[in-house]
C-alpha atoms as a PDB file:
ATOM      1  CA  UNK A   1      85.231-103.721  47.282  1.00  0.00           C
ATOM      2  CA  UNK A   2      86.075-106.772  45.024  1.00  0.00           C
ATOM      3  CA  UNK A   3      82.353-108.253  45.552  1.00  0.00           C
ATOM      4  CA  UNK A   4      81.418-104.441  43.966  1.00  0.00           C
ATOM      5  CA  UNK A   5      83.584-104.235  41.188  1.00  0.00           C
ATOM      6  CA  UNK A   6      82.503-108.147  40.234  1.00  0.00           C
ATOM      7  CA  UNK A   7      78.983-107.211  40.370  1.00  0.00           C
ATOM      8  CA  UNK A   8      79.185-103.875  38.523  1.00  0.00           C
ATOM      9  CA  UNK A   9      81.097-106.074  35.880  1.00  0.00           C
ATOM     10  CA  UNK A  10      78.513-108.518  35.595  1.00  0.00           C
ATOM     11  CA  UNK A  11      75.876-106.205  34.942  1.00  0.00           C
ATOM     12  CA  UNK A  12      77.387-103.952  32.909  1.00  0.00           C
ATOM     13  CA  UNK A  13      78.457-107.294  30.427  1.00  0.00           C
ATOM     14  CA  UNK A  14      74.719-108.294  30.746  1.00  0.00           C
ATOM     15  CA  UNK A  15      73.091-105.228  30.863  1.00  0.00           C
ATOM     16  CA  UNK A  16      75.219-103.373  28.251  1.00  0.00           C
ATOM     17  CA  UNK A  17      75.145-103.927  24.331  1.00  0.00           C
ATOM     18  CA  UNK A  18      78.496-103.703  22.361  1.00  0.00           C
ATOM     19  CA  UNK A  19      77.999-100.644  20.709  1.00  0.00           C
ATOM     20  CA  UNK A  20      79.084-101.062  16.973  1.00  0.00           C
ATOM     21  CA  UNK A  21      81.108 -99.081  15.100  1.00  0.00           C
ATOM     22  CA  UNK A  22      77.491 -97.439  13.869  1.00  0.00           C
ATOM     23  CA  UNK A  23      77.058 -96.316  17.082  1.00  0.00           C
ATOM     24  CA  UNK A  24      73.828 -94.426  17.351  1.00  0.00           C
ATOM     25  CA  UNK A  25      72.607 -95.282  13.424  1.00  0.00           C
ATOM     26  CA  UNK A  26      68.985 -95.966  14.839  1.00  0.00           C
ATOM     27  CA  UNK A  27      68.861 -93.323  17.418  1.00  0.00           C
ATOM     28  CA  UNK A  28      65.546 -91.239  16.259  1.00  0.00           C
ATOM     29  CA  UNK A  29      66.953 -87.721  14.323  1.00  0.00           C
ATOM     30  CA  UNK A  30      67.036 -84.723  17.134  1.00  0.00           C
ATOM     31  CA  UNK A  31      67.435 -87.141  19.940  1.00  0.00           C
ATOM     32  CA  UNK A  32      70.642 -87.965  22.197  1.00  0.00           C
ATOM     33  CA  UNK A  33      71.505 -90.943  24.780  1.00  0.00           C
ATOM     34  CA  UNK A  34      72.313 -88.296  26.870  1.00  0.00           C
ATOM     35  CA  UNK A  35      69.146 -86.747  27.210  1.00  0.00           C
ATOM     36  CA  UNK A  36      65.750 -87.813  28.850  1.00  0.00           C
ATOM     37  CA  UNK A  37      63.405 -85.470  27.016  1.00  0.00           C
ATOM     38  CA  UNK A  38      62.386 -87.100  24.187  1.00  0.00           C
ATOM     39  CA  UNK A  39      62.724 -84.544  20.937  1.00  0.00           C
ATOM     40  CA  UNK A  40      60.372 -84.624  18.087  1.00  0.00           C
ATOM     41  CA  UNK A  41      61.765 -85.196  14.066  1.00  0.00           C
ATOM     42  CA  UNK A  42      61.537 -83.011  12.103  1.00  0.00           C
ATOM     43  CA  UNK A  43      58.084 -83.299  10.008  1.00  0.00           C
ATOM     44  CA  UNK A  44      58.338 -85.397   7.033  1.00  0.00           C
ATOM     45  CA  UNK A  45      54.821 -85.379   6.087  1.00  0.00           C
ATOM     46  CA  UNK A  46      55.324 -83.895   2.933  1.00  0.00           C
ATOM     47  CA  UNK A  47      57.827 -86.709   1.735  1.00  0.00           C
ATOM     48  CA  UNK A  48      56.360 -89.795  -0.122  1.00  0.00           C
ATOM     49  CA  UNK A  49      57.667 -93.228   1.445  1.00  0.00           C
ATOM     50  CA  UNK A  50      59.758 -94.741  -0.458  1.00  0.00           C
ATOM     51  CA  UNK A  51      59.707 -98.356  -1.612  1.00  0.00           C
ATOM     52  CA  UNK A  52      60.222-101.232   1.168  1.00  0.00           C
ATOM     53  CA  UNK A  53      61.392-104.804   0.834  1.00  0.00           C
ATOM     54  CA  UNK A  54      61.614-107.796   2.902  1.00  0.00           C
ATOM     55  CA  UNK A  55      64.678-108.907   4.853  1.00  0.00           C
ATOM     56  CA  UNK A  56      64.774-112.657   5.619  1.00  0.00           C
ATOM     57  CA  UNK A  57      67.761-114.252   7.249  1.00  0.00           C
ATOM     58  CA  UNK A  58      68.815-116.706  10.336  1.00  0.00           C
ATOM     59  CA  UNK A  59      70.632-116.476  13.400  1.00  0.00           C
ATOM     60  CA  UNK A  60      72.955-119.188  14.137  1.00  0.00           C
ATOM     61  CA  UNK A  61      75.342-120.464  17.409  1.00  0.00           C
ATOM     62  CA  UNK A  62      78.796-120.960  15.778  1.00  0.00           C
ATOM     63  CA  UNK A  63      80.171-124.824  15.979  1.00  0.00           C
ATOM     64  CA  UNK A  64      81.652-125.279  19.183  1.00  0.00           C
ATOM     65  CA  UNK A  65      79.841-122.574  21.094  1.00  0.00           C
ATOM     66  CA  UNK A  66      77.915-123.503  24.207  1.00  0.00           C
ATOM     67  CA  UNK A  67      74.636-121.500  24.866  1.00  0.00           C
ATOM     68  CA  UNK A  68      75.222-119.295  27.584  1.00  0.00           C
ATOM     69  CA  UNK A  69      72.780-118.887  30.471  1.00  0.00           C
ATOM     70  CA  UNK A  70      72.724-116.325  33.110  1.00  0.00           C
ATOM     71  CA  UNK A  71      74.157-117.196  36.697  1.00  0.00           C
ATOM     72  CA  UNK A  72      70.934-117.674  38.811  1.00  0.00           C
ATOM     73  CA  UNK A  73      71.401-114.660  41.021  1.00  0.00           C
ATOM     74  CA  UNK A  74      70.812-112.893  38.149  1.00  0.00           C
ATOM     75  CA  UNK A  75      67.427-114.837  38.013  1.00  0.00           C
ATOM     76  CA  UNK A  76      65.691-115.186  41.307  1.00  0.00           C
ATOM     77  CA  UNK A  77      65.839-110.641  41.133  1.00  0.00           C
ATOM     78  CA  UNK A  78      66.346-110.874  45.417  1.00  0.00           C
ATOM     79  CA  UNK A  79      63.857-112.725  46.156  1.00  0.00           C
ATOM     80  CA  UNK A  80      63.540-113.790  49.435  1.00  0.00           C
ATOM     81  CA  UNK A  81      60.324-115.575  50.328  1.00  0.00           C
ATOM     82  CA  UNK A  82      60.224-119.637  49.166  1.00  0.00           C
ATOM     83  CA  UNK A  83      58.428-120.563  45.682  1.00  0.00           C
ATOM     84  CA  UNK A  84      54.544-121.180  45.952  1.00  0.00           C
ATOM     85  CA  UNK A  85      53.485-124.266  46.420  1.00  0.00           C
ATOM     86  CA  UNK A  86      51.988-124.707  43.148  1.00  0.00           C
ATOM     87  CA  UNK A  87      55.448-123.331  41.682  1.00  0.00           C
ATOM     88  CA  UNK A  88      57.608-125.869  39.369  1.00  0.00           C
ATOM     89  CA  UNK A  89      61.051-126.745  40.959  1.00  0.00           C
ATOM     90  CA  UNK A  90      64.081-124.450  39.165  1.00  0.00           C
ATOM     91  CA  UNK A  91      64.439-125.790  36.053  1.00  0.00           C
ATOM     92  CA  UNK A  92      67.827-125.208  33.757  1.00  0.00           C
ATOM     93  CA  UNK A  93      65.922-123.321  30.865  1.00  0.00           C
ATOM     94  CA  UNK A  94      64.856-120.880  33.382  1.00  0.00           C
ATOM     95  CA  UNK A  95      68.773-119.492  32.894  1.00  0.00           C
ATOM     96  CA  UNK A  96      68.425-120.222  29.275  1.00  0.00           C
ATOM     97  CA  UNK A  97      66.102-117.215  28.036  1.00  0.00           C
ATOM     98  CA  UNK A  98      67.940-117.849  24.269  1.00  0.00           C
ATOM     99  CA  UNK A  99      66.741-121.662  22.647  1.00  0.00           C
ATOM    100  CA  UNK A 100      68.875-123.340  20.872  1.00  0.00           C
ATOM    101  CA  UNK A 101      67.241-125.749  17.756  1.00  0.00           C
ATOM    102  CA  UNK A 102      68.018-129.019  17.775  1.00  0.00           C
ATOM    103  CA  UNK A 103      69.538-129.091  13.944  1.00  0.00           C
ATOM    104  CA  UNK A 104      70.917-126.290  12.405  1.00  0.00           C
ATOM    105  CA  UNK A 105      71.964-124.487  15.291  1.00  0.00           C
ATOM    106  CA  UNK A 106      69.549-121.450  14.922  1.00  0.00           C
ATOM    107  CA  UNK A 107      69.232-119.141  18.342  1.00  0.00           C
ATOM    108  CA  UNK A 108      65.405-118.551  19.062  1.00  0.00           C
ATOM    109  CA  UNK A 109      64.211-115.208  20.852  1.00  0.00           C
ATOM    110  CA  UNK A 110      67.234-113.236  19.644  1.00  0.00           C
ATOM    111  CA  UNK A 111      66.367-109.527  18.900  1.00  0.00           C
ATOM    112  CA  UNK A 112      66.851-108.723  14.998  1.00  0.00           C
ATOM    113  CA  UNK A 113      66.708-104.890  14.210  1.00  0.00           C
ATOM    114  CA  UNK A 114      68.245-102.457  11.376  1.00  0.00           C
ATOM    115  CA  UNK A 115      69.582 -99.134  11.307  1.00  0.00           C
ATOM    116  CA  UNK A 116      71.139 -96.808   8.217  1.00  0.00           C
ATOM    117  CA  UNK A 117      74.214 -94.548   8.081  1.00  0.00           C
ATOM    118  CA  UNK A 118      72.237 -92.539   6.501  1.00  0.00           C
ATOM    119  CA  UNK A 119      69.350 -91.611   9.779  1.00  0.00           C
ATOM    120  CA  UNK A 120      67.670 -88.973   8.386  1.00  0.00           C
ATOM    121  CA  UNK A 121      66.677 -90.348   5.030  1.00  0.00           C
ATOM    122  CA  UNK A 122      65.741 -93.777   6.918  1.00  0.00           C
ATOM    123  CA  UNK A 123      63.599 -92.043   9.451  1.00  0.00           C
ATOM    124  CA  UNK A 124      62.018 -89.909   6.750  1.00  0.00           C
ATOM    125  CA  UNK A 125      61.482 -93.425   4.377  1.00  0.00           C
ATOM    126  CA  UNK A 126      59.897 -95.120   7.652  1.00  0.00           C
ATOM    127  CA  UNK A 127      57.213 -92.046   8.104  1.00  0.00           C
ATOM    128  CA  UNK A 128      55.192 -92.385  11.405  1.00  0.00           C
ATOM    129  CA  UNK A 129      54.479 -95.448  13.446  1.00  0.00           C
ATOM    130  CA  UNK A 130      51.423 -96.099  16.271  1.00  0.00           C
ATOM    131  CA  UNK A 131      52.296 -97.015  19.471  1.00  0.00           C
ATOM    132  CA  UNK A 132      51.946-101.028  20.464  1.00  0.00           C
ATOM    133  CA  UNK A 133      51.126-102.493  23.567  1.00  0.00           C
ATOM    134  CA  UNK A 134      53.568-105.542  24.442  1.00  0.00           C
ATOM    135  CA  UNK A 135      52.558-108.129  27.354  1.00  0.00           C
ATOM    136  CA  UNK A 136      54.549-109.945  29.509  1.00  0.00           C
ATOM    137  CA  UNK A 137      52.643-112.541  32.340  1.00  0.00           C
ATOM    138  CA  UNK A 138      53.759-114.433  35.039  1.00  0.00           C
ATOM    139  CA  UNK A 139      52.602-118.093  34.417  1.00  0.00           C
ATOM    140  CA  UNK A 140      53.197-120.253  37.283  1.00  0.00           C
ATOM    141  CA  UNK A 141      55.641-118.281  38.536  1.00  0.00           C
ATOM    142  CA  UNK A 142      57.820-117.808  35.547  1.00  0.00           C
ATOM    143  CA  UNK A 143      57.845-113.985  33.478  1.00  0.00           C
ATOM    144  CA  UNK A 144      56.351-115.678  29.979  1.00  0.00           C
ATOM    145  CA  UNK A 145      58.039-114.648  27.434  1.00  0.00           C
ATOM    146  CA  UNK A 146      61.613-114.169  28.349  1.00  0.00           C
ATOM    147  CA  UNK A 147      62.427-111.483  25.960  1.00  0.00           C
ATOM    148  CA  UNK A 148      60.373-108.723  24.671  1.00  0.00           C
ATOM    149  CA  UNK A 149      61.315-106.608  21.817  1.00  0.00           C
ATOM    150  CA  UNK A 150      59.730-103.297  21.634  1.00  0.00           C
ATOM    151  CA  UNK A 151      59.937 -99.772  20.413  1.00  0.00           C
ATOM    152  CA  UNK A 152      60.431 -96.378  22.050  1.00  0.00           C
ATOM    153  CA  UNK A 153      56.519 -95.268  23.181  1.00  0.00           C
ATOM    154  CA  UNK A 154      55.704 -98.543  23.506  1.00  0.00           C
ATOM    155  CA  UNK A 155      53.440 -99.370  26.489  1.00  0.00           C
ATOM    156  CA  UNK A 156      54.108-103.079  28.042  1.00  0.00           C
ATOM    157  CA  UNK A 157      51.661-104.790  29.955  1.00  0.00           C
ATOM    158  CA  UNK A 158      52.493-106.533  32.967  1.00  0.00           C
ATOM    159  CA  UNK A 159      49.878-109.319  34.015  1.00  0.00           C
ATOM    160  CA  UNK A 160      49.713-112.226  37.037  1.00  0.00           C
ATOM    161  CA  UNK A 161      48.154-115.151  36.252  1.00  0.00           C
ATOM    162  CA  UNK A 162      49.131-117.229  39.062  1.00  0.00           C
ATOM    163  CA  UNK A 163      47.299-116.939  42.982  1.00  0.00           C
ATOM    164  CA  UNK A 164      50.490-115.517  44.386  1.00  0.00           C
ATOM    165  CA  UNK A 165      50.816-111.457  45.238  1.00  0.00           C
ATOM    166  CA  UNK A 166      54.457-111.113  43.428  1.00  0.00           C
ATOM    167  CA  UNK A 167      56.321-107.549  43.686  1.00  0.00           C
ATOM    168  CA  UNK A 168      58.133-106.958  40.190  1.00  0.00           C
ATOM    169  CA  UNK A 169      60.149-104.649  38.991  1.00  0.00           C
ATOM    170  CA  UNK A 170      61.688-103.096  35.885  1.00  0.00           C
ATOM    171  CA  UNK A 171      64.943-101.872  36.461  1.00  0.00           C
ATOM    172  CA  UNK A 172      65.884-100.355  39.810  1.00  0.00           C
ATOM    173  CA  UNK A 173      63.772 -97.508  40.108  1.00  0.00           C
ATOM    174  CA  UNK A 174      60.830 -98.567  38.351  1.00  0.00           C
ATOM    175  CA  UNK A 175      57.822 -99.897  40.278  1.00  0.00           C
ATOM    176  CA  UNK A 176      57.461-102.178  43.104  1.00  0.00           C
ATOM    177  CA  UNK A 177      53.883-102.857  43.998  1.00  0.00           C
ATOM    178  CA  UNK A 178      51.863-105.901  44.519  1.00  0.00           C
ATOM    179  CA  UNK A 179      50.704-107.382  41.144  1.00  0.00           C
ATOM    180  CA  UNK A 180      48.121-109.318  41.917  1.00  0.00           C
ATOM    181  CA  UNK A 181      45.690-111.776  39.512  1.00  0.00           C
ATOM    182  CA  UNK A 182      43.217-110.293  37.017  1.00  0.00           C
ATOM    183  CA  UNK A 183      44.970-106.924  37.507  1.00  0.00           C
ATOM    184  CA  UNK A 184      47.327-105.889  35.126  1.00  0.00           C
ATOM    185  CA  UNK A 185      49.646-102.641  34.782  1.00  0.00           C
ATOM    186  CA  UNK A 186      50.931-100.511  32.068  1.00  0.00           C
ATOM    187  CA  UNK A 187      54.182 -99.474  32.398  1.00  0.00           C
ATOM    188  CA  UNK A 188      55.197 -96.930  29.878  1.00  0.00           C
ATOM    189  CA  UNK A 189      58.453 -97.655  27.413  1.00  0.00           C
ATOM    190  CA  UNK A 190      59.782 -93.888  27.546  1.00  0.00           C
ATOM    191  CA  UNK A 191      63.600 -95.082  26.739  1.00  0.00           C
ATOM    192  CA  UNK A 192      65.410 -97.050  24.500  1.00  0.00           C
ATOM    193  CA  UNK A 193      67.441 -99.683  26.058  1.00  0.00           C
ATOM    194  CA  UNK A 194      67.028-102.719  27.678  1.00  0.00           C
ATOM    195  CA  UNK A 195      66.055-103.613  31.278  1.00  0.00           C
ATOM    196  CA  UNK A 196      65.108-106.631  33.081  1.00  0.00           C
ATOM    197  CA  UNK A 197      62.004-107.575  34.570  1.00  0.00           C
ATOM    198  CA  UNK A 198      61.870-109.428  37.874  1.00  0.00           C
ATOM    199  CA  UNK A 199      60.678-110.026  41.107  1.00  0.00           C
ATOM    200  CA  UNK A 200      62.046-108.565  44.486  1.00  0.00           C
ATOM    201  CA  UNK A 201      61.484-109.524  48.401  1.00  0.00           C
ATOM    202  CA  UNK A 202      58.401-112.032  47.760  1.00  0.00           C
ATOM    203  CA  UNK A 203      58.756-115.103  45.645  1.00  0.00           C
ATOM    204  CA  UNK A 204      61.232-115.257  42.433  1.00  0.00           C
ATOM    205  CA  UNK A 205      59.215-115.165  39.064  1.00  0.00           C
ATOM    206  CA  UNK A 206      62.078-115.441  36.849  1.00  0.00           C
ATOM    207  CA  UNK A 207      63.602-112.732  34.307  1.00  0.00           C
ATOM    208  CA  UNK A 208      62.792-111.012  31.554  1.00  0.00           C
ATOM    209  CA  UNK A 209      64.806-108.638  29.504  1.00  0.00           C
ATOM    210  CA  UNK A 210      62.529-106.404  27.372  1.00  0.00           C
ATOM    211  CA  UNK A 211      64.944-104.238  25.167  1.00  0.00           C
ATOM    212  CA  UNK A 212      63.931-100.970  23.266  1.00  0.00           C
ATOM    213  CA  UNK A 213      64.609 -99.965  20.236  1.00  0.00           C
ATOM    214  CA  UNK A 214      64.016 -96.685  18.172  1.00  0.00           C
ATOM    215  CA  UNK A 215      61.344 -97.549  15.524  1.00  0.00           C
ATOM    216  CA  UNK A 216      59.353-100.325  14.869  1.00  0.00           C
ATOM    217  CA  UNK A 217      61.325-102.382  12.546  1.00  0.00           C
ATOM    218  CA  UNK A 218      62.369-105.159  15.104  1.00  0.00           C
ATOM    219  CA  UNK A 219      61.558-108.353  15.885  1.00  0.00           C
ATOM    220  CA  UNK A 220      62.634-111.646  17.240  1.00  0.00           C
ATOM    221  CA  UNK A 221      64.191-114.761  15.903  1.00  0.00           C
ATOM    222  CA  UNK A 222      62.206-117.630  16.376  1.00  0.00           C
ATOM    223  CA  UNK A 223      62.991-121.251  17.744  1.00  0.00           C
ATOM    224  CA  UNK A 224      65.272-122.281  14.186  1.00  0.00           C
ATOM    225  CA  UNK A 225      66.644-118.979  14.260  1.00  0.00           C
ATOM    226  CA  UNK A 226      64.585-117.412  11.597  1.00  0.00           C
ATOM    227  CA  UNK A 227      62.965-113.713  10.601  1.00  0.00           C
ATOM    228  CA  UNK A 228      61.591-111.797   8.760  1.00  0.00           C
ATOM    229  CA  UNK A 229      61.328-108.207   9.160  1.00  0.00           C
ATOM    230  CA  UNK A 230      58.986-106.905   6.249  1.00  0.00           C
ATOM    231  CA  UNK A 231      58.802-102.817   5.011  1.00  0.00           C
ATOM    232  CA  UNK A 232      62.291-102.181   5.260  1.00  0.00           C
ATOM    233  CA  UNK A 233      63.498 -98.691   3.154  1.00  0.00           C
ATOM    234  CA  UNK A 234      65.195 -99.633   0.162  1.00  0.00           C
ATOM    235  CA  UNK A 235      67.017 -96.479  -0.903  1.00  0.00           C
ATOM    236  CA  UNK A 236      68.894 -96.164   1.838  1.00  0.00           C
ATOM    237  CA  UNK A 237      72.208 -98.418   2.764  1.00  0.00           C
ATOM    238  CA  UNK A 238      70.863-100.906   5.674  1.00  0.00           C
ATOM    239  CA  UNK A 239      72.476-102.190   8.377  1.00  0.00           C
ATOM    240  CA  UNK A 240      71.299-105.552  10.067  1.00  0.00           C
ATOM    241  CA  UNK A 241      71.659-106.025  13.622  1.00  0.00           C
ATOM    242  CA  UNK A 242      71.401-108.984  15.786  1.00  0.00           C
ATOM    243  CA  UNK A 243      71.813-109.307  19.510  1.00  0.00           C
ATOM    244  CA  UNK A 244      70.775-110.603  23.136  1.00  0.00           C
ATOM    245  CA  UNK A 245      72.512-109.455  26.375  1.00  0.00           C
ATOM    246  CA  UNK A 246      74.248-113.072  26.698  1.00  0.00           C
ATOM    247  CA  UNK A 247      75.780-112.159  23.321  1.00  0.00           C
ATOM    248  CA  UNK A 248      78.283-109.758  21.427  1.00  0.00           C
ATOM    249  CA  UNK A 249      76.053-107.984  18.903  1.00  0.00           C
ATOM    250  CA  UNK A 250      76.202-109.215  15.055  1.00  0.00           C
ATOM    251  CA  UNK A 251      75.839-106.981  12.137  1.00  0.00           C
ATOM    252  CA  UNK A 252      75.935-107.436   8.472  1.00  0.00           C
ATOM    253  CA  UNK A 253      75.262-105.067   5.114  1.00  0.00           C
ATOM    254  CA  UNK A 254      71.810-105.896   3.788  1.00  0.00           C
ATOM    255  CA  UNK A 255      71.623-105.351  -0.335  1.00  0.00           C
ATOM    256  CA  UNK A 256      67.946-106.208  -2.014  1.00  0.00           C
ATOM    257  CA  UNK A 257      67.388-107.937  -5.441  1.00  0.00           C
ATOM    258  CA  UNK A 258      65.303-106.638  -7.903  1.00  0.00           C
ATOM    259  CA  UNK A 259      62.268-108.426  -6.411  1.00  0.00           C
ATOM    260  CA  UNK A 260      62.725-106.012  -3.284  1.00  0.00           C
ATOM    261  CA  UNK A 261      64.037-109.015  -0.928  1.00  0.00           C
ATOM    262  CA  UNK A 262      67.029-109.825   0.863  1.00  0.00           C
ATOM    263  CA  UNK A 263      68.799-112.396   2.996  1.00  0.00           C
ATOM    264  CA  UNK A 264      71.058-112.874   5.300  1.00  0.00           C
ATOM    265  CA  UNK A 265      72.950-115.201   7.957  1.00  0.00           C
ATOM    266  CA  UNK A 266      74.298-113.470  11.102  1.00  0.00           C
ATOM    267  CA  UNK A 267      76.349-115.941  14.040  1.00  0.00           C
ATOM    268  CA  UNK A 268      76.067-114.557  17.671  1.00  0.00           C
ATOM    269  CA  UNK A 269      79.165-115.256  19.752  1.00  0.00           C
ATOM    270  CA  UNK A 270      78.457-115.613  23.649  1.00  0.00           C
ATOM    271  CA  UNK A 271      79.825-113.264  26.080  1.00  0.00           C
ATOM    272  CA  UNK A 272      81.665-114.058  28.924  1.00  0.00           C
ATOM    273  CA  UNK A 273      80.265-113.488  32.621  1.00  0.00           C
ATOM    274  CA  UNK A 274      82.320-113.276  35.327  1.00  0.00           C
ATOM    275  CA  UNK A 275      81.096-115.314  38.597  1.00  0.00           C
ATOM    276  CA  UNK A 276      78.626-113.702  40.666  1.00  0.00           C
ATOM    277  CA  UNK A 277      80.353-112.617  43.880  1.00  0.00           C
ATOM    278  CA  UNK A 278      79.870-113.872  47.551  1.00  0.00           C
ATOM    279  CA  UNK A 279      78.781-112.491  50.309  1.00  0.00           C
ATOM    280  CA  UNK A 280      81.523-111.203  52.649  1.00  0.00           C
ATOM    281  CA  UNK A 281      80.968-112.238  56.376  1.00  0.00           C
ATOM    282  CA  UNK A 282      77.921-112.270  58.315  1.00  0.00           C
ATOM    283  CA  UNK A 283      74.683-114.570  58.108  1.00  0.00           C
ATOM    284  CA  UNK A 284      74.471-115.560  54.281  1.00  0.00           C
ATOM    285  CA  UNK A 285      78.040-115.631  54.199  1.00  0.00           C
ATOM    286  CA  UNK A 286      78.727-118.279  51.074  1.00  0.00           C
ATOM    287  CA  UNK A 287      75.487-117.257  49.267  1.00  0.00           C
ATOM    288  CA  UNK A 288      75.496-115.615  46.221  1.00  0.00           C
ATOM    289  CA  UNK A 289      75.041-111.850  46.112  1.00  0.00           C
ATOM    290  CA  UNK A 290      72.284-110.518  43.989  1.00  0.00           C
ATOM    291  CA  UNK A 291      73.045-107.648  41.423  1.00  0.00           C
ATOM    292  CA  UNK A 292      71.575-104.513  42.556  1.00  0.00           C
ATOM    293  CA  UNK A 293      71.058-102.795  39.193  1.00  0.00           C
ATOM    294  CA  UNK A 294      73.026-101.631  35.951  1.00  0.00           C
ATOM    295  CA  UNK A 295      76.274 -99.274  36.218  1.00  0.00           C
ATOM    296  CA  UNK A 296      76.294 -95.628  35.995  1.00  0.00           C
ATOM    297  CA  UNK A 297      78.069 -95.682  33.069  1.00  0.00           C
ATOM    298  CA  UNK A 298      75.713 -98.223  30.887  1.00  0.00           C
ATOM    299  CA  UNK A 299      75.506 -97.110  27.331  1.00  0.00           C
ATOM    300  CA  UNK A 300      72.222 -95.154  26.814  1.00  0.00           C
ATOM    301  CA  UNK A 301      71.996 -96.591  23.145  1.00  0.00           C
ATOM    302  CA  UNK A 302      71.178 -99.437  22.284  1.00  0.00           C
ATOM    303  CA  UNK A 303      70.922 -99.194  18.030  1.00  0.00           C
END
């Protein structure tokens, strides 16, 4: 039972954004976290955009602060079956999916997103949006990139470029069929949320979290910690958000000069993750335990 509770605890602080105090500002008007259906707006057709800016700003590791990196059980997904020969050894990055630069201490491949107390207006300023399509490939046995920020409707592609049948999987009830090379899949983004990518039973191929938000206006830091997220609504107040599953979430108040741009600084403070558990008795006993998937009770929104 203690092996349980530590694994439900690790998940749920890996798995599971802080919520802030906003909780729910980006959730699309007419939806709920508690529901699957997916509810239209309300038409805003008739209702002229309204003007946009630019938000610039950085992401930063506070002094003293250690990266954090996820404990490798949480990385090789349950594999089972030994890396392909043409495989690289393990290598510490591959816990790492968050860079730190070497001056400056900006956090690379951090999700940056905003939201507005005020949804409705912001929805209505933000008009309608085309689906993307957002890839993630296995490269020498290694998910490439390790984060992928996308938006509710989005449909990722999942490619093998490597010899090597691998079995991923998104989630735990998502697929698990062979992937094999020069055959990619699309695997629908239906909810908002984040969920990790991995490989089960055959060889590892690493993790990747790909987390969903409501509307398009995300993106990701990159390796000084910079962004820019351009067409933000100006009329309405604006809430910056900044976050990664090894981290608490960051937020900030975003005002825009008369030029229509705006910046901002935001420092992500690591979580803390228990120690995956052993397993109890048996053949294996010593070995870590793999997590078997998120908690029932993981928050259903993410912005």
């Amino acid at each position: 039972m203690g092996a349980r509770r530590t694994r439900a605890a690790l998940l749920l602080l890996a798995l599971a954004p802080a919520v802030s105090a906003c909780d729910g500002c980006g959730e699309r008007p007419g939806s709920s976290a508690a529901e699957t259906e997916e509810v239209e707006p309300e038409a805003t057709a008739e209702a002229p955009p309204g003007p946009r800016g630019i938000l610039r700003g950085v992401v930063r590791l506070p002094e003293g602060a250690e990266l954090p990196a996820y404990p490798r059980a949480m990385v090789e997904g349950g594999a089972h079956a030994d890396r392909p020969a043409h495989c690289p050894p393990p290598q510490r990055g591959e816990l790492e999916p968050v860079s730190l630069a070497d001056t400056g201490r900006g956090l690379g491949r951090v999700m940056v997103t905003v939201t507005s107390p005020e949804r409705d207006a912001f929805y209505a300023a933000l008009g309608e949006w085309e689906p993307a399509r957002r890839e993630l490939t296995i490269r020498r046995c290694r998910l490439d990139p390790p984060v992928v920020s996308a938006t509710q409707g989005d449909v990722l592609v999942l490619a093998n470029d490597d010899d090597y049948p691998f079995l991923p999987r998104m989630g735990e009830a998502s697929f698990m069929q062979v992937l094999m090379k020069g055959e990619p899949r699309e695997i629908p983004l239906e909810r908002a949320g984040v969920q990790a990518v991995q490989c089960a039973f055959a060889a590892p191929c690493g993790r990747a979290d790909v987390i969903v938000g409501y509307h398009p206006l995300h993106t990701l830091t990159e390796a000084d910690g910079a962004f820019a997220l351009e067409g933000v609504p100006r009329d309405v107040p604006i809430v910056v958000h900044a976050w990664h599953p090894l981290f608490q979430e960051a937020t900030a108040e975003v005002r825009f000069g008369e030029d229509g741009a705006a910046e901002v600084e935001l420092a992500l403070t690591p979580r803390e993750l228990p120690e995956p558990a052993e397993a109890e008795g048996g053949e294996g006993e010593g070995e870590e335990e793999t997590p078997e998937g998120p908690p029932e009770d993981q928050p259903g929104v993410l912005f």
